[in-house]
C-alpha atoms as a PDB file:
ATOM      1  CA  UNK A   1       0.000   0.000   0.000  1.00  0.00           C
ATOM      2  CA  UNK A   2       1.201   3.330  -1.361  1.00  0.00           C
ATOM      3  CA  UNK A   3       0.737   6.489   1.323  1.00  0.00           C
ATOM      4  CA  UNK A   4       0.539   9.991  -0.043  1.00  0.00           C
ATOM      5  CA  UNK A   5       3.030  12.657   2.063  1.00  0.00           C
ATOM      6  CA  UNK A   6       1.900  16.131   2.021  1.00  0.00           C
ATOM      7  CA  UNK A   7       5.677  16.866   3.008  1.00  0.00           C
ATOM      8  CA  UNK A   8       8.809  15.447   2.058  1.00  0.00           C
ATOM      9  CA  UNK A   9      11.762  16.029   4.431  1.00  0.00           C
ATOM     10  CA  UNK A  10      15.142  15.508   4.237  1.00  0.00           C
ATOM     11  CA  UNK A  11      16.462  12.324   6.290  1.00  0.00           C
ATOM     12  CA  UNK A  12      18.666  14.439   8.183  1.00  0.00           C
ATOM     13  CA  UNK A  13      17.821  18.056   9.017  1.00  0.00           C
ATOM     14  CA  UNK A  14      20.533  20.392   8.612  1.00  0.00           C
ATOM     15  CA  UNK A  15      21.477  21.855  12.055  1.00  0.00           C
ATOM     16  CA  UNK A  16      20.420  25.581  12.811  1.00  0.00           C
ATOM     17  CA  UNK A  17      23.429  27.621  14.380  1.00  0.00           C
ATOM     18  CA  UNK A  18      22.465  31.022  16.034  1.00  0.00           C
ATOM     19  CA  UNK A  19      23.795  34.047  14.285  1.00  0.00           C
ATOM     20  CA  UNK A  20      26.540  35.940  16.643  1.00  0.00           C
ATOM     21  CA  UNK A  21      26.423  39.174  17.754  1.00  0.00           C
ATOM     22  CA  UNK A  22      28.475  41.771  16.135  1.00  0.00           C
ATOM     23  CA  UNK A  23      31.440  42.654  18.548  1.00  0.00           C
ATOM     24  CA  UNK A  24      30.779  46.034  19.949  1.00  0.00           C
ATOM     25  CA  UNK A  25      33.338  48.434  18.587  1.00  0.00           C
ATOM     26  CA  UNK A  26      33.405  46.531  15.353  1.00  0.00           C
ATOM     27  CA  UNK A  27      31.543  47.994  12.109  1.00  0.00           C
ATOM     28  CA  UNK A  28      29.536  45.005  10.233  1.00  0.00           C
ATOM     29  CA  UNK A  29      29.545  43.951   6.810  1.00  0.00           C
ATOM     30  CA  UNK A  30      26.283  45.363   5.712  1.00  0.00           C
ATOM     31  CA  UNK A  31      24.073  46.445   2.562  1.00  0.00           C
ATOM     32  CA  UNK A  32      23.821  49.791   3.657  1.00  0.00           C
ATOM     33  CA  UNK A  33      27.193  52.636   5.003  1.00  0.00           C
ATOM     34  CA  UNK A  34      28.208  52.022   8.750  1.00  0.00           C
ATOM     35  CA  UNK A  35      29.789  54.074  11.199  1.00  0.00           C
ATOM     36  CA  UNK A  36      30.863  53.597  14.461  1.00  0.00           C
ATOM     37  CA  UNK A  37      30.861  56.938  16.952  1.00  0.00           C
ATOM     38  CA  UNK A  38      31.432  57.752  20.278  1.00  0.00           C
ATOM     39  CA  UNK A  39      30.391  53.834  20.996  1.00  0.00           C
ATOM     40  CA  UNK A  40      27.484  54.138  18.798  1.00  0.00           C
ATOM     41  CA  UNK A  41      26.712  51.980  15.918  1.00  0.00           C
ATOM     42  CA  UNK A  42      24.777  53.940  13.112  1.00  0.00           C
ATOM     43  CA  UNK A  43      24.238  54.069   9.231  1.00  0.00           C
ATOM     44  CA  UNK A  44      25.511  57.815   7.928  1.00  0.00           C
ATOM     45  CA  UNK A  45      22.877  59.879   5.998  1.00  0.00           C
ATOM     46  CA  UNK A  46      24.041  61.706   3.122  1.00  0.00           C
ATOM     47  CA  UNK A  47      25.483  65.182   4.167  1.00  0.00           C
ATOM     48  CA  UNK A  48      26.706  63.495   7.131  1.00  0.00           C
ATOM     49  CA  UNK A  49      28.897  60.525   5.757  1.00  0.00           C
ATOM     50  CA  UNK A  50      31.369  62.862   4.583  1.00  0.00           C
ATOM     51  CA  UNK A  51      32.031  64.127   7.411  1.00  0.00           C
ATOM     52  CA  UNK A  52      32.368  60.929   9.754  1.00  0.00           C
ATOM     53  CA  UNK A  53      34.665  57.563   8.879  1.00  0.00           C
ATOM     54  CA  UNK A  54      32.461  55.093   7.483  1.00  0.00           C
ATOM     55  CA  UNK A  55      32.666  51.566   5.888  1.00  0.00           C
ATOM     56  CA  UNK A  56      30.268  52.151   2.501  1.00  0.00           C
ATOM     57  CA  UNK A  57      27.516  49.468   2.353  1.00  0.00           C
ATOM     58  CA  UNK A  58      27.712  46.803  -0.300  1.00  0.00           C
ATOM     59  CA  UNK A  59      24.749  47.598  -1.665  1.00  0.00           C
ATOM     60  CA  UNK A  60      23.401  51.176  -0.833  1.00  0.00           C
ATOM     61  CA  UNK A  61      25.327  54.451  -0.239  1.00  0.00           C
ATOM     62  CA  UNK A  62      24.338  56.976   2.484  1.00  0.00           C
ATOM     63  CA  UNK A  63      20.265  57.679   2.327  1.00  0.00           C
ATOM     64  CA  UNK A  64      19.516  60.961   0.685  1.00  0.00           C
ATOM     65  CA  UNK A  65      18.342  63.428   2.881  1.00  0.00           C
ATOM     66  CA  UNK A  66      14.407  63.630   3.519  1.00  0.00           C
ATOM     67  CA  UNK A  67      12.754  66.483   1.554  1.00  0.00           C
ATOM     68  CA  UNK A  68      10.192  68.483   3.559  1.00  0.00           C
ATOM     69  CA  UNK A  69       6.932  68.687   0.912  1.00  0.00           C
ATOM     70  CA  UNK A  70       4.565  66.245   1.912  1.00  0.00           C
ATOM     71  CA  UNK A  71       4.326  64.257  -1.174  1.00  0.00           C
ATOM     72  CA  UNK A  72       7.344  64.227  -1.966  1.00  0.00           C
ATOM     73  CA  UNK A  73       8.383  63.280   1.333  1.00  0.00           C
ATOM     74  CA  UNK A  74       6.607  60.136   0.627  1.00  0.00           C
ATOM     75  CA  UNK A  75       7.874  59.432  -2.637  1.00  0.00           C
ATOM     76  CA  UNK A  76      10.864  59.674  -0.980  1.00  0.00           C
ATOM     77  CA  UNK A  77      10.051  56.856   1.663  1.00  0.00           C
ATOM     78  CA  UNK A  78       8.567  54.572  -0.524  1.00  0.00           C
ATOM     79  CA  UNK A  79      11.579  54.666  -3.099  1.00  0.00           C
ATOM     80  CA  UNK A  80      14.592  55.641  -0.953  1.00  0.00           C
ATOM     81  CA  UNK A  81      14.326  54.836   2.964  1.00  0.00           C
ATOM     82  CA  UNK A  82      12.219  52.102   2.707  1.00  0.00           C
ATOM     83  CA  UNK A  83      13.672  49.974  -0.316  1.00  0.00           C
ATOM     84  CA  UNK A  84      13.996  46.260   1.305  1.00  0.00           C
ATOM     85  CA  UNK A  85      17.577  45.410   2.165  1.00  0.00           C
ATOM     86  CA  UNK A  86      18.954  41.868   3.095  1.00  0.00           C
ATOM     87  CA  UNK A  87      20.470  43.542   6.320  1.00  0.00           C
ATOM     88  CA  UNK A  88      20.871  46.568   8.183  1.00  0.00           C
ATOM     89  CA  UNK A  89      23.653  47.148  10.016  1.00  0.00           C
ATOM     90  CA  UNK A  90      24.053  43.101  10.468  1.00  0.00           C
ATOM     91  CA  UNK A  91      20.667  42.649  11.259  1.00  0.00           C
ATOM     92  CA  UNK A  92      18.993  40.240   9.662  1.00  0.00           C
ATOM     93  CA  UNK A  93      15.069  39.175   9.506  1.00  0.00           C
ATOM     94  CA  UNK A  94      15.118  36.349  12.543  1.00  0.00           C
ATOM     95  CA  UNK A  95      17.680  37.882  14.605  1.00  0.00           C
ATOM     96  CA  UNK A  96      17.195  38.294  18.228  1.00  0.00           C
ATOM     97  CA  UNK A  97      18.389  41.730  19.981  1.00  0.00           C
ATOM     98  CA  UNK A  98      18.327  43.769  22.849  1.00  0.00           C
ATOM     99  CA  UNK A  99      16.057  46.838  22.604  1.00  0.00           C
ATOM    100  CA  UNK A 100      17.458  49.901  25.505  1.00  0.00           C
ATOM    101  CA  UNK A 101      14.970  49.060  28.156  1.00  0.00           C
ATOM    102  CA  UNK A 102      16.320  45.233  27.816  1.00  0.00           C
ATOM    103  CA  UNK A 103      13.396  44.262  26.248  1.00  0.00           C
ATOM    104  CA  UNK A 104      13.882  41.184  23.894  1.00  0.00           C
ATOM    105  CA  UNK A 105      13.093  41.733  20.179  1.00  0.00           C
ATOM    106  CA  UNK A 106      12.700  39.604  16.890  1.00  0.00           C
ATOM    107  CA  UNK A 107      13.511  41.430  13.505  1.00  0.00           C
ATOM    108  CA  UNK A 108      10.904  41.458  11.138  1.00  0.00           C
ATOM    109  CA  UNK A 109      12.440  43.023   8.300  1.00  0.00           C
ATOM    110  CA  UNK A 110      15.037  45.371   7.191  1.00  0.00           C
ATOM    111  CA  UNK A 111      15.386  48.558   5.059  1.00  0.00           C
ATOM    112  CA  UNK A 112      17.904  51.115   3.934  1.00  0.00           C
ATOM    113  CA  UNK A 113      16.108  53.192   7.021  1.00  0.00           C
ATOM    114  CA  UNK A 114      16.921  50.570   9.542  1.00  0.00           C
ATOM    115  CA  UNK A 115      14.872  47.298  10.772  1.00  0.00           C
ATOM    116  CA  UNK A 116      11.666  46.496  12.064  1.00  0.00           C
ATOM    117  CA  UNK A 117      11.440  44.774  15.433  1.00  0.00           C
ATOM    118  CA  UNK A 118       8.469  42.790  16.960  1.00  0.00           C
ATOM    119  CA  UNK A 119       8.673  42.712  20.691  1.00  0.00           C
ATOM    120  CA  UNK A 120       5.821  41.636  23.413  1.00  0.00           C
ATOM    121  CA  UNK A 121       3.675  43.961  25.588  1.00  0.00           C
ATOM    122  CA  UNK A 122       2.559  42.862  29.027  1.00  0.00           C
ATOM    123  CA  UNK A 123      -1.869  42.130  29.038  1.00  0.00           C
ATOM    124  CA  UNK A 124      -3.642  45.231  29.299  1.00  0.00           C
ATOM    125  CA  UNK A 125      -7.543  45.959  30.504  1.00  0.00           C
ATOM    126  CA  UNK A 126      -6.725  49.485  27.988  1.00  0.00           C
ATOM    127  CA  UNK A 127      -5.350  47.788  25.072  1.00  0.00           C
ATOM    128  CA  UNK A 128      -5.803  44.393  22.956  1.00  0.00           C
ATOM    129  CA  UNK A 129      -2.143  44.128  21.068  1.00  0.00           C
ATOM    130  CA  UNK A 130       0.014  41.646  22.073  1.00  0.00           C
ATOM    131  CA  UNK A 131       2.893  42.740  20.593  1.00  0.00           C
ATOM    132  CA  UNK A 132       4.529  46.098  19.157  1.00  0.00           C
ATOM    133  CA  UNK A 133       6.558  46.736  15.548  1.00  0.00           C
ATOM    134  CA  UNK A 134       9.067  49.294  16.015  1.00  0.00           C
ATOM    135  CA  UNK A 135      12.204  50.810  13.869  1.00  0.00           C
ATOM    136  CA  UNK A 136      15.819  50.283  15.013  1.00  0.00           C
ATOM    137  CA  UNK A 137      18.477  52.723  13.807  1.00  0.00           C
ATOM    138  CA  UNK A 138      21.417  52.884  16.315  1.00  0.00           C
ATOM    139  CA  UNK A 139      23.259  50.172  18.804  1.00  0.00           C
ATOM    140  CA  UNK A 140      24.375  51.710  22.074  1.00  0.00           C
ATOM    141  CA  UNK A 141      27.802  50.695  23.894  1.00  0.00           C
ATOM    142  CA  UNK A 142      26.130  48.637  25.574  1.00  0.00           C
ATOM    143  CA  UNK A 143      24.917  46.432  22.720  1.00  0.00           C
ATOM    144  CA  UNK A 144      21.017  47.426  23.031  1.00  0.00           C
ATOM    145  CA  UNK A 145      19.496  48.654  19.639  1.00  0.00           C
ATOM    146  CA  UNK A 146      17.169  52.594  19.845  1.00  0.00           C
ATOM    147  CA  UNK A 147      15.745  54.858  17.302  1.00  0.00           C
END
């Protein structure tokens, strides 16, 4: 007798190994410019990468600055800051990291603005979410990620 599989896995799963953290101090290998400040890890902006030592991204060079009009502001966003990146800053969708009020975070995605986290939020009578999206732009010295 013949059995249908809905799935067909491998005989022997390949094992996961975690990602490691970037060493503080260090500047990643990364799609988009990093820079490492006053023990701050950032991605330079245009007007600002000149002036700062930077290691230029593999992919993307410093964002364009933001343009104040309204719609053009958001052709901006939608073209520029938030074009989809495989990283940002070493980040990478799954990741775990440390947000600044030691909150633990998953990356959702990344962009040439920075990277969306997911993170929990205790129950609340005053609010139904269960969890919060957030951007992530800088790592502190003391390895927890801020906007």
């Amino acid at each position: 007798m013949q059995t249908i599989a809905l799935f067909d896995f491998p005989a022997a799963l390949a094992p996961v190994r975690p990602r490691v953290p970037l060493a503080l101090g260090e500047m990643p290998v990364s799609s988009v410019p990093a820079a490492y400040d006053r023990g701050h890890l950032y991605s330079p902006k245009e007007g600002t990468a000149e002036r700062v030592d930077h290691r230029p991204g593999d992919r993307f060079a410093p964002l364009p600055k933001a343009p104040h009009e309204p719609k053009a502001w958001g052709t901006w966003w939608r073209a520029e800051a938030n074009a989809p990146t495989p990283d940002y800053l070493g980040l990478e969708p799954g990741d775990v990291i440390t947000l600044v009020d030691d909150v633990t975070a998953t990356v959702v995605s990344t962009c040439r603005f920075g990277a969306v986290v997911r993170y929990e939020v205790p129950p609340s009578p005053w609010a139904a979410e269960t969890h919060v999206d957030m951007y992530v732009t800088a790592r502190n010295q003391f390895g927890h990620w801020y906007r």
